[in-house]
N, C-alpha and C. Protein backbone atom coordinates (compact mmCIF):
# COMPACT_ATOMS: atom_id res chain seq x y z
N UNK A 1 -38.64 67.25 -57.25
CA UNK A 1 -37.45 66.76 -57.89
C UNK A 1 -37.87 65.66 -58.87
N UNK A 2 -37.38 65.70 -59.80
CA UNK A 2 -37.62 64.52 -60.82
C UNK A 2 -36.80 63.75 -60.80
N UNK A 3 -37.72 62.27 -61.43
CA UNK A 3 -37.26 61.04 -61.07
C UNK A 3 -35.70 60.62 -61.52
N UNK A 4 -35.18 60.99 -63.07
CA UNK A 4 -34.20 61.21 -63.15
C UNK A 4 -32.97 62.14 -61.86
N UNK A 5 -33.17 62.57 -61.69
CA UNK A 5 -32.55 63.60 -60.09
C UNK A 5 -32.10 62.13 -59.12
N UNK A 6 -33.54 62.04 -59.12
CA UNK A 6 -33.21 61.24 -57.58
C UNK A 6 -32.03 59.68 -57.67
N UNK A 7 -32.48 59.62 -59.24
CA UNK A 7 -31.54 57.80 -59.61
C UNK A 7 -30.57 58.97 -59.91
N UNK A 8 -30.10 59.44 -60.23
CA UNK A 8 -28.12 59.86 -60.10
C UNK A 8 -28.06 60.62 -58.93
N UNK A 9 -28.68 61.09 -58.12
CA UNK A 9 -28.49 61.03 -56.47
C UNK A 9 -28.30 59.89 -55.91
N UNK A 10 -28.73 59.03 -56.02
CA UNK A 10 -28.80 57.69 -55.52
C UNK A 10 -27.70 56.83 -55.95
N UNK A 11 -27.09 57.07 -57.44
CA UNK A 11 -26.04 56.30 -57.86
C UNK A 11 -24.97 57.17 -57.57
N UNK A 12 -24.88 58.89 -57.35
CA UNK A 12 -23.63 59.16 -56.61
C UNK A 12 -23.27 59.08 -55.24
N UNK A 13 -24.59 58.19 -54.22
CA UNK A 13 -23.90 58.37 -52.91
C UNK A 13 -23.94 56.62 -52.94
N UNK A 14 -24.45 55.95 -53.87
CA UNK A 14 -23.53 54.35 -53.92
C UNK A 14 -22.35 54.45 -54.63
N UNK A 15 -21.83 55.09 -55.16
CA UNK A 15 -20.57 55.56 -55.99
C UNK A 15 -19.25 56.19 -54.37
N UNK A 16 -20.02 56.86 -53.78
CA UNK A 16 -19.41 57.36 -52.77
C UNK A 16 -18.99 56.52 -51.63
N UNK A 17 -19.92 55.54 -51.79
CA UNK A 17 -19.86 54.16 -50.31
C UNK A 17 -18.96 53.54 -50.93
N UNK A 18 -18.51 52.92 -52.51
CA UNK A 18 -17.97 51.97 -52.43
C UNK A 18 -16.56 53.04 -52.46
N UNK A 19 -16.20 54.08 -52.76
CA UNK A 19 -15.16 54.53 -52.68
C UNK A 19 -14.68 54.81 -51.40
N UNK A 20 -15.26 55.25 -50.50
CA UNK A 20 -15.11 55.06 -48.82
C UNK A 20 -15.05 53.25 -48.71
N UNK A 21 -15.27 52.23 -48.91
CA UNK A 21 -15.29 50.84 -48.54
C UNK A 21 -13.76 50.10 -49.11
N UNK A 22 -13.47 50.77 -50.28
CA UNK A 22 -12.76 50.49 -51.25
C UNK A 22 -10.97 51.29 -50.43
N UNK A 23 -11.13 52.40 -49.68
CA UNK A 23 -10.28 53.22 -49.32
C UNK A 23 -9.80 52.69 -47.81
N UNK A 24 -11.05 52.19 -47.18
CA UNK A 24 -10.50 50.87 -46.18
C UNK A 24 -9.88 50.26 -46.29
N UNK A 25 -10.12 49.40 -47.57
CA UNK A 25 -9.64 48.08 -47.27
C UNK A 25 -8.50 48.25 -48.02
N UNK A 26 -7.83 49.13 -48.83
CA UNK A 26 -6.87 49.62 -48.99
C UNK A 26 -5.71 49.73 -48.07
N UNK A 27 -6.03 50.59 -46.89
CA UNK A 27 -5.63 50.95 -46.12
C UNK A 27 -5.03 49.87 -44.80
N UNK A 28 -6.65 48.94 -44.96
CA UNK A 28 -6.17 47.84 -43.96
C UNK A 28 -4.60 46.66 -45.07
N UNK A 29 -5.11 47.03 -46.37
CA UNK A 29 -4.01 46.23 -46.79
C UNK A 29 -2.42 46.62 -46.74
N UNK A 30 -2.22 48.11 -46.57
CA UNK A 30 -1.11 48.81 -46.47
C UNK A 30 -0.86 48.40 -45.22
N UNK A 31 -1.16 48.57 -44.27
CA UNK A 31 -1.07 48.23 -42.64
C UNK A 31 -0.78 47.03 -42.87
N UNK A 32 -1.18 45.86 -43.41
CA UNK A 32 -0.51 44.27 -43.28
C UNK A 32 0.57 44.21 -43.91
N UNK A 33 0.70 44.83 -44.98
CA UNK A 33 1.97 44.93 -46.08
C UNK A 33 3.34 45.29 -44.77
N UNK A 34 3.17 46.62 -44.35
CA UNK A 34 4.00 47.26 -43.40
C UNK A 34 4.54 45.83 -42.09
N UNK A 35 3.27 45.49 -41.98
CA UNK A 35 3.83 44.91 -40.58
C UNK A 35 3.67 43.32 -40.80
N UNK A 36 3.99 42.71 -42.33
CA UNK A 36 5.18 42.06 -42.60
C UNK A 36 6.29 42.26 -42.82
N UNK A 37 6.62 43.38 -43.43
CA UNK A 37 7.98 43.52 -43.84
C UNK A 37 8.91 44.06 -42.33
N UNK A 38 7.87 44.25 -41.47
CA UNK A 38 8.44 44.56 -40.03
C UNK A 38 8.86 43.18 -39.83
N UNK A 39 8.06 42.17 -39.76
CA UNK A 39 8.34 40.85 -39.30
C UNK A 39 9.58 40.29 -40.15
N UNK A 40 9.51 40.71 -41.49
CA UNK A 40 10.77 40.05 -42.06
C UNK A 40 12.31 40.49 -41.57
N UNK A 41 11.83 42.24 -41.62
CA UNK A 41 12.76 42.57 -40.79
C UNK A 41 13.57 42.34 -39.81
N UNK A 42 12.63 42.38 -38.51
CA UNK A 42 13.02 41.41 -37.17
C UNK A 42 13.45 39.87 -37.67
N UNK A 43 13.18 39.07 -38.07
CA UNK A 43 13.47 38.35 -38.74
C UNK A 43 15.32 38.17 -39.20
N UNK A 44 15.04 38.93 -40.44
CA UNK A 44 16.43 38.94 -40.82
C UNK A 44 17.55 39.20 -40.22
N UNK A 45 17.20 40.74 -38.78
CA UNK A 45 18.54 41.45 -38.41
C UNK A 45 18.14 40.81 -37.21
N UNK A 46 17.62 39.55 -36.27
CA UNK A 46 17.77 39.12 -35.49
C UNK A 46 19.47 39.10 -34.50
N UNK A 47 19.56 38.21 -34.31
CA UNK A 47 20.73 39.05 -32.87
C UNK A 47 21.79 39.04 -33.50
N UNK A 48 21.86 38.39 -34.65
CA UNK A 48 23.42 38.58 -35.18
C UNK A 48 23.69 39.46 -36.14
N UNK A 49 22.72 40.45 -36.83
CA UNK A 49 22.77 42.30 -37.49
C UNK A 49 22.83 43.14 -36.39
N UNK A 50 23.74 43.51 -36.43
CA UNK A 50 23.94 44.96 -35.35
C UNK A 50 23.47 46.41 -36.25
N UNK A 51 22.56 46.92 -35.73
CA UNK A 51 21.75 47.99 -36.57
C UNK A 51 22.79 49.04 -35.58
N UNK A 52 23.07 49.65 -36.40
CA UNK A 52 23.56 51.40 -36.08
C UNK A 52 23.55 52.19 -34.94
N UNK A 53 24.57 52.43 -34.28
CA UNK A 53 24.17 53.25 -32.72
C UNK A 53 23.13 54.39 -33.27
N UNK A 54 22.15 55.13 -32.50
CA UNK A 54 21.80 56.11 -32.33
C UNK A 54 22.34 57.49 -33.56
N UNK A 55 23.49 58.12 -33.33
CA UNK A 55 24.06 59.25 -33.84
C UNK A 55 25.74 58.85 -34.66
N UNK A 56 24.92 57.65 -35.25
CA UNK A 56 26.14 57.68 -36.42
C UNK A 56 26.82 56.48 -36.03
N UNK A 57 27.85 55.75 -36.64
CA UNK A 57 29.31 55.17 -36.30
C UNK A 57 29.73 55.11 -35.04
N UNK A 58 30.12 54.49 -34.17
CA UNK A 58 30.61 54.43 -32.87
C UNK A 58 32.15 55.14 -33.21
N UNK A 59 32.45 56.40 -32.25
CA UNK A 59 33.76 56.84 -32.25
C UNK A 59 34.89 56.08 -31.96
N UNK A 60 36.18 56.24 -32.87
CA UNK A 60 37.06 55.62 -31.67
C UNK A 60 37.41 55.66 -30.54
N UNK A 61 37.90 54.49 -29.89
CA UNK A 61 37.87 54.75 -28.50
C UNK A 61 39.34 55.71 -28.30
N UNK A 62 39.19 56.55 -27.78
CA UNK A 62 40.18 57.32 -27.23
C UNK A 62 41.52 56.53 -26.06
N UNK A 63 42.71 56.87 -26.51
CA UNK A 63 43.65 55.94 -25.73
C UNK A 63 43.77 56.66 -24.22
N UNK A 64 43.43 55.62 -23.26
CA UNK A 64 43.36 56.08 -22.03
C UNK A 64 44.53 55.17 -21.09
N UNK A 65 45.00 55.82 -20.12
CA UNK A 65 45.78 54.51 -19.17
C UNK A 65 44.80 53.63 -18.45
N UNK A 66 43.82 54.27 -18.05
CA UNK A 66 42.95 52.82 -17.14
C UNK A 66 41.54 52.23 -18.16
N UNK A 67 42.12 52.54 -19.43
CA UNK A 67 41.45 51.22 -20.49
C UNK A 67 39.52 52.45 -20.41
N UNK A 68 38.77 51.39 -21.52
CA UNK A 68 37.77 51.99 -20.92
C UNK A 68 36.61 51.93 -19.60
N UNK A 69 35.83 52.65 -19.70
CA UNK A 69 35.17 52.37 -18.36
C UNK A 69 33.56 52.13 -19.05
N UNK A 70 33.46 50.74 -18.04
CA UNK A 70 32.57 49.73 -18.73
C UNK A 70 30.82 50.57 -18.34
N UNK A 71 30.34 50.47 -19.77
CA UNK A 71 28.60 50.65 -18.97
C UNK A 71 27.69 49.80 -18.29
N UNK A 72 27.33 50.38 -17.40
CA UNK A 72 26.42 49.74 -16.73
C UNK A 72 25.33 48.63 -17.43
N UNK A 73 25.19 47.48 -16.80
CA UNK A 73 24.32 46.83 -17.88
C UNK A 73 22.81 47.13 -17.46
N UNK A 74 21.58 47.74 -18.15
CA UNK A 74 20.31 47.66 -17.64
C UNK A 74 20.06 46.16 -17.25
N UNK A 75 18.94 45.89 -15.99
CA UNK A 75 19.15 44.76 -15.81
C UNK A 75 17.42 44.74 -15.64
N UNK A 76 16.53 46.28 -16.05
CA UNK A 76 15.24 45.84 -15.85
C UNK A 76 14.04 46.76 -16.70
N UNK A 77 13.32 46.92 -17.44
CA UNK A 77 12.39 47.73 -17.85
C UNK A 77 11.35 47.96 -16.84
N UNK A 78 11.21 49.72 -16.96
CA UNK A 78 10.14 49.88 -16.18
C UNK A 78 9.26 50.63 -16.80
N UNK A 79 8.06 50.70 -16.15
CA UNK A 79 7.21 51.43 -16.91
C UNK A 79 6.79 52.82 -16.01
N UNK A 80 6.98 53.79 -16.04
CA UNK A 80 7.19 54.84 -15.35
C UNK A 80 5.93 55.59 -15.19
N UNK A 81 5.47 55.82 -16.54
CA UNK A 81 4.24 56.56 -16.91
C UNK A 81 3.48 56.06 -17.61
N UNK A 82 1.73 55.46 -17.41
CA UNK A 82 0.59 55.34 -18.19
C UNK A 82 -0.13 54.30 -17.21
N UNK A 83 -0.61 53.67 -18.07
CA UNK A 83 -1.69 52.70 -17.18
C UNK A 83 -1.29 51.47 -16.38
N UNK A 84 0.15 51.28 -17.25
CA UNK A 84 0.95 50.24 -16.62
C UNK A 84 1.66 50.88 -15.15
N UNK A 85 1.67 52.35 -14.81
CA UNK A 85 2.76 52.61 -14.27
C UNK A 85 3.22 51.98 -13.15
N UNK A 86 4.29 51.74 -12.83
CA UNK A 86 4.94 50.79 -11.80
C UNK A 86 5.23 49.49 -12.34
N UNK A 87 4.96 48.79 -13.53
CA UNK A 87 5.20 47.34 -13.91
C UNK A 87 6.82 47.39 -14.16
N UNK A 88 7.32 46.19 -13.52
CA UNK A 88 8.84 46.04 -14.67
C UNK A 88 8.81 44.92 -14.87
N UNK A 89 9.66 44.65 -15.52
CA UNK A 89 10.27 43.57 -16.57
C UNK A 89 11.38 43.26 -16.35
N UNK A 90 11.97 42.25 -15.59
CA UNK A 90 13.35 41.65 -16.23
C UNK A 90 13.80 41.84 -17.56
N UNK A 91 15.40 42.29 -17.92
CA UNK A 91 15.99 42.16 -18.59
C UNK A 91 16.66 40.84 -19.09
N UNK A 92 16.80 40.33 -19.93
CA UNK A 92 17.68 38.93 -20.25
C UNK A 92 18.27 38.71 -21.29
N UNK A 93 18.52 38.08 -22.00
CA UNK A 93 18.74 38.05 -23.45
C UNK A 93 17.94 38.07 -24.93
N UNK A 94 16.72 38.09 -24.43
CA UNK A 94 15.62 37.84 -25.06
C UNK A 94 14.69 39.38 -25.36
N UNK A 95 14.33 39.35 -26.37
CA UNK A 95 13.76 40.52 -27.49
C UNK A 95 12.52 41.08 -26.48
N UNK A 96 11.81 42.37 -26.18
CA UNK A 96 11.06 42.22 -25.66
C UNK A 96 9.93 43.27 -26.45
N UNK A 97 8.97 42.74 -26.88
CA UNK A 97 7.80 43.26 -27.59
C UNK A 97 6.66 43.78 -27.12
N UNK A 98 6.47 45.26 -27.87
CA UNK A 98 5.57 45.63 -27.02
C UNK A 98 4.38 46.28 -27.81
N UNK A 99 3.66 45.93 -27.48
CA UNK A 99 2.38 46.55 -28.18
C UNK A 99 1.17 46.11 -27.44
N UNK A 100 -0.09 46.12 -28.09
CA UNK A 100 -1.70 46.05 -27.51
C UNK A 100 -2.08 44.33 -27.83
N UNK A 101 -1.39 43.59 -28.76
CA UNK A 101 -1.32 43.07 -29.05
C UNK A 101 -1.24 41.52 -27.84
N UNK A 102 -2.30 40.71 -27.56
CA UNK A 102 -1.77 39.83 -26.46
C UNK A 102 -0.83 39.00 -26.55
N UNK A 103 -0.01 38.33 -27.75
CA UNK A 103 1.26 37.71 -27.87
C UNK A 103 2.43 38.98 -27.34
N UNK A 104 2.76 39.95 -27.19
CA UNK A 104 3.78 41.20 -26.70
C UNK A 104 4.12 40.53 -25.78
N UNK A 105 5.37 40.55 -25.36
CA UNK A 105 5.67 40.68 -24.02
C UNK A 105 5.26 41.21 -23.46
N UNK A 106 5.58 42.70 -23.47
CA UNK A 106 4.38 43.70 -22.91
C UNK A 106 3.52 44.34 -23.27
N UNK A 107 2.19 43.83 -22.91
CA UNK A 107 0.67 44.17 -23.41
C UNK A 107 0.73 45.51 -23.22
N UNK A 108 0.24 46.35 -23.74
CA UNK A 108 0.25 47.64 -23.21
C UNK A 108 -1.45 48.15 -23.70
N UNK A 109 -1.81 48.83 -21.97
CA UNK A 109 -3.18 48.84 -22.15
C UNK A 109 -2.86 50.32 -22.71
N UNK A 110 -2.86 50.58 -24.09
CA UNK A 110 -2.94 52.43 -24.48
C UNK A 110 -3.76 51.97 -25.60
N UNK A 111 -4.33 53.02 -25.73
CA UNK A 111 -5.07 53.35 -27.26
C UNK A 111 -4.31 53.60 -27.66
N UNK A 112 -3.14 54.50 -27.48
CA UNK A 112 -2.58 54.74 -28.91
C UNK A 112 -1.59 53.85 -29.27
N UNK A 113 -0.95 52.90 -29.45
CA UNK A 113 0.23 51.75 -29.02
C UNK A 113 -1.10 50.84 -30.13
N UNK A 114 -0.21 50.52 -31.01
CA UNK A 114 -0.48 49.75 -32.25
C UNK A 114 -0.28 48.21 -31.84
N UNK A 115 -0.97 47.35 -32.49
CA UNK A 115 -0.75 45.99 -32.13
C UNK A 115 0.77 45.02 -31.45
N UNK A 116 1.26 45.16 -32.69
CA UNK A 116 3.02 45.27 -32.67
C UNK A 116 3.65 46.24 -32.24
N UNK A 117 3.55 47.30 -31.62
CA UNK A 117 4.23 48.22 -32.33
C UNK A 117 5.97 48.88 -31.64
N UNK A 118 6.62 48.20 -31.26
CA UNK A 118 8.11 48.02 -30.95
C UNK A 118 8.83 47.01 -30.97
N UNK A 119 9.75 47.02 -30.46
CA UNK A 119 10.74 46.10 -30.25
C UNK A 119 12.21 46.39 -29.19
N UNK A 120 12.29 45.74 -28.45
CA UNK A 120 13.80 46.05 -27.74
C UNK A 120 14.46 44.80 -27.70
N UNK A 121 15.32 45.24 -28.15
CA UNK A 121 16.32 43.62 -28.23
C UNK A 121 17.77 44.20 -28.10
N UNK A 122 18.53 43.13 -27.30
CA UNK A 122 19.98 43.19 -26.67
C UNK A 122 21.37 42.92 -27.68
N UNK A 123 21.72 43.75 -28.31
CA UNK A 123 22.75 43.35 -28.80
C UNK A 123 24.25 43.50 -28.52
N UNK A 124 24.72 42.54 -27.98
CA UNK A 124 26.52 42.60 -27.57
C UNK A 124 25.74 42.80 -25.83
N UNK A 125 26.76 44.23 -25.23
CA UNK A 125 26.22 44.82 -23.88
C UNK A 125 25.22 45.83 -24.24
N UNK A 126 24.81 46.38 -25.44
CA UNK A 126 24.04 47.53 -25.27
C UNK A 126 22.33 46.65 -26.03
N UNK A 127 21.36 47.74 -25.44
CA UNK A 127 19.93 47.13 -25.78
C UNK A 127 19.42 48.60 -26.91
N UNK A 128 18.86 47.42 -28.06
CA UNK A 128 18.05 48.71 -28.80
C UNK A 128 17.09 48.73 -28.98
N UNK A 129 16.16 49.78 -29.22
CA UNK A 129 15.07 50.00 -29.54
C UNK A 129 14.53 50.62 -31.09
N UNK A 130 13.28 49.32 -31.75
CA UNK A 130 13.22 49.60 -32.90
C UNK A 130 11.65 49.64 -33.01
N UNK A 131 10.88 51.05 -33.83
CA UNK A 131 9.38 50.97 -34.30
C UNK A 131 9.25 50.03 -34.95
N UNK A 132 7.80 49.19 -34.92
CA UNK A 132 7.49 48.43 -35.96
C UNK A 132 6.53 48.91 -37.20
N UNK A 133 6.47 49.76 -37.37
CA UNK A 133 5.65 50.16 -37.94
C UNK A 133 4.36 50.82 -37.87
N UNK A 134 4.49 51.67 -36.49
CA UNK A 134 3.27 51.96 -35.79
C UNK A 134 2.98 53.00 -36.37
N UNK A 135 1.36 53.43 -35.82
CA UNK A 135 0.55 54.23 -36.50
C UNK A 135 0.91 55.61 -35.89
N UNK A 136 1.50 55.66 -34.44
CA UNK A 136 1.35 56.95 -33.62
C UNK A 136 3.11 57.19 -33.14
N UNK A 137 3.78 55.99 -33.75
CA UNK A 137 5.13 56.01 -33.95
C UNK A 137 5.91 56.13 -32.37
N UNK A 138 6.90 55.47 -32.09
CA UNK A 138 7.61 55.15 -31.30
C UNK A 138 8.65 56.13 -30.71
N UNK A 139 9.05 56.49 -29.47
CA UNK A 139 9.85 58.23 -29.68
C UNK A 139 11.20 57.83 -28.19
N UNK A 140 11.87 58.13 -28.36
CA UNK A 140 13.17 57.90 -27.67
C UNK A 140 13.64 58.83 -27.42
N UNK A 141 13.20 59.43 -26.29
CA UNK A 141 13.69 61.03 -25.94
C UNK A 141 12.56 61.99 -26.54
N UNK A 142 13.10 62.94 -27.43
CA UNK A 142 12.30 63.53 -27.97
C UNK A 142 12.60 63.70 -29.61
N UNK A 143 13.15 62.67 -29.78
CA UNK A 143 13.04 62.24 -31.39
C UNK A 143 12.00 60.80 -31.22
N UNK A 144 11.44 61.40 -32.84
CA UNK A 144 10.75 59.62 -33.06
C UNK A 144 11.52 58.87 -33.79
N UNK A 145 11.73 57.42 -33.79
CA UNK A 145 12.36 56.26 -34.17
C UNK A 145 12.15 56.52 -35.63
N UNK A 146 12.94 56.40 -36.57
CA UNK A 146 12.97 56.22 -37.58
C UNK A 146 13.70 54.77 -38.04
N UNK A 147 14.55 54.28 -37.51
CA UNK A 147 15.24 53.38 -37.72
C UNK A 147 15.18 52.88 -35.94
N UNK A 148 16.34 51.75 -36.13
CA UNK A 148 16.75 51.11 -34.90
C UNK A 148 18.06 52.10 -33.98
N UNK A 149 17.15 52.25 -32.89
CA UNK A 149 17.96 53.24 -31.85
C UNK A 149 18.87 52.67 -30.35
N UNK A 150 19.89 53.22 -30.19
CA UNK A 150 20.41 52.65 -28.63
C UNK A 150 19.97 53.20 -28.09
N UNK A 151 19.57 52.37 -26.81
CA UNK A 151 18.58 53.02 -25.31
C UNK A 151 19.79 52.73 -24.29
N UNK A 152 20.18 53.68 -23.50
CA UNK A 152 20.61 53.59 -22.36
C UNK A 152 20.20 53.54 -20.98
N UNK A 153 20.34 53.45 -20.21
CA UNK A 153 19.35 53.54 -18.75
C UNK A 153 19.31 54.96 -18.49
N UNK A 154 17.95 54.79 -18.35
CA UNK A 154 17.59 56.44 -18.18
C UNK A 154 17.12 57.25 -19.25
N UNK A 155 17.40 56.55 -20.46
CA UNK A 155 16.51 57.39 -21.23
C UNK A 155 14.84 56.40 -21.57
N UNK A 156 13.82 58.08 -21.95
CA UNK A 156 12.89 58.12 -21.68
C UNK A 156 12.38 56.87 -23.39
N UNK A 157 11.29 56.61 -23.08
CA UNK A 157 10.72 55.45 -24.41
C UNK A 157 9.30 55.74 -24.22
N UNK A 158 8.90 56.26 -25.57
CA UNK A 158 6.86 56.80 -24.84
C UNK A 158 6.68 56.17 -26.44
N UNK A 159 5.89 55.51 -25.64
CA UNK A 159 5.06 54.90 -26.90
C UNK A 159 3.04 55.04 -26.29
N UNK A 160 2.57 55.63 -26.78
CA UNK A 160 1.36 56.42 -27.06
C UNK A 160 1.60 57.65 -25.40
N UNK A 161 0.65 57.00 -24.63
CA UNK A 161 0.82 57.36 -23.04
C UNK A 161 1.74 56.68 -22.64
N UNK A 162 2.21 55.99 -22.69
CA UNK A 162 3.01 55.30 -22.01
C UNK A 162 4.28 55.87 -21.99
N UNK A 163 4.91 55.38 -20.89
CA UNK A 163 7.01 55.58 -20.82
C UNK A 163 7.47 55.00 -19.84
N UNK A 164 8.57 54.42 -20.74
CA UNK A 164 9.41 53.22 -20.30
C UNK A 164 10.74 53.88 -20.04
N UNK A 165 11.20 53.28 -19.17
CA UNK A 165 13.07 53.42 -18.88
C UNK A 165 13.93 52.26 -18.49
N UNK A 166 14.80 52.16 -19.22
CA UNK A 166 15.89 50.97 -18.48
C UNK A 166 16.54 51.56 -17.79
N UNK A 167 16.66 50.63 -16.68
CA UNK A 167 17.23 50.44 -15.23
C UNK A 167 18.30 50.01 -14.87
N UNK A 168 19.19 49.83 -14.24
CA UNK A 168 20.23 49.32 -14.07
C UNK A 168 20.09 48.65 -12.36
């Protein structure tokens, strides 16, 4: 091979490193971008934005003689399925965060569970659940979170291996 050959071999696989190096740190910058505007988020719609039930507008209440009949309040998170299984959590008034992350409320030992990557927070009597921006995305039943969702007791919350249920 001649010497010419080998110097533009050599300058297309340093051409190739910095574009792989360059596509990182890209990437790591999209990921910080995201999970500020998560934080501003949480932030802004803190307890006094009421984000959207689940499936639209809350119906009217239908006129009944014995008024309506009140829901149960969850009073505990559990962790049902993964490495945590068996941990719970008191319920209270207070937001409860979950990710890999050691500031979370709940640490969650999964690989797949992003630093931040949820949120459940109580608004009025009902508790919701919102992605933060995770990589392997947050799923409530068998839809994934796109927005901020109502959790009721009993429904399922899997974030990587893991699954959570409120309790009553």
């Amino acid at each position: 091979m001649s010497e010419l050959a080998v110097t533009v071999l050599q300058f297309g696989l340093l051409l190739l490193l910095w574009i792989l190096i360059l596509s990182i740190i890209g990437a790591q910058g999209r990921d910080m971008t995201i999970s500020k505007r998560s934080r501003a988020r949480a932030a802004a719609s803190g307890p006094s934005a009421a984000p959207g039930p689940r499936n639209g507008p809350p119906a009217p209440a239908a006129a009944s003689h014995s008024g309506p009949t009140p829901r149960p309040r969850p009073r505990r998170l559990l962790v049902s399925e993964g490495p945590l299984a068996g941990t719970e959590l008191p319920l209270g008034s207070a937001s409860i965060m979950m990710g890999r992350a050691q500031e979370c409320t709940l640490v969650l030992d999964d690989d797949y569970a992003s630093g931040k990557h949820a949120r459940l927070f109580p608004q009025g009597s009902r508790w919701f659940l919102e992605d933060l921006g995770s990589t392997n995305g947050t799923w409530l039943g068998d839809e994934q979170l796109t927005r901020a969702s109502t959790v009721e007791p009993g429904d399922r919350i899997r974030i990587g291996k893991t699954v959570l249920e409120l309790r009553t």
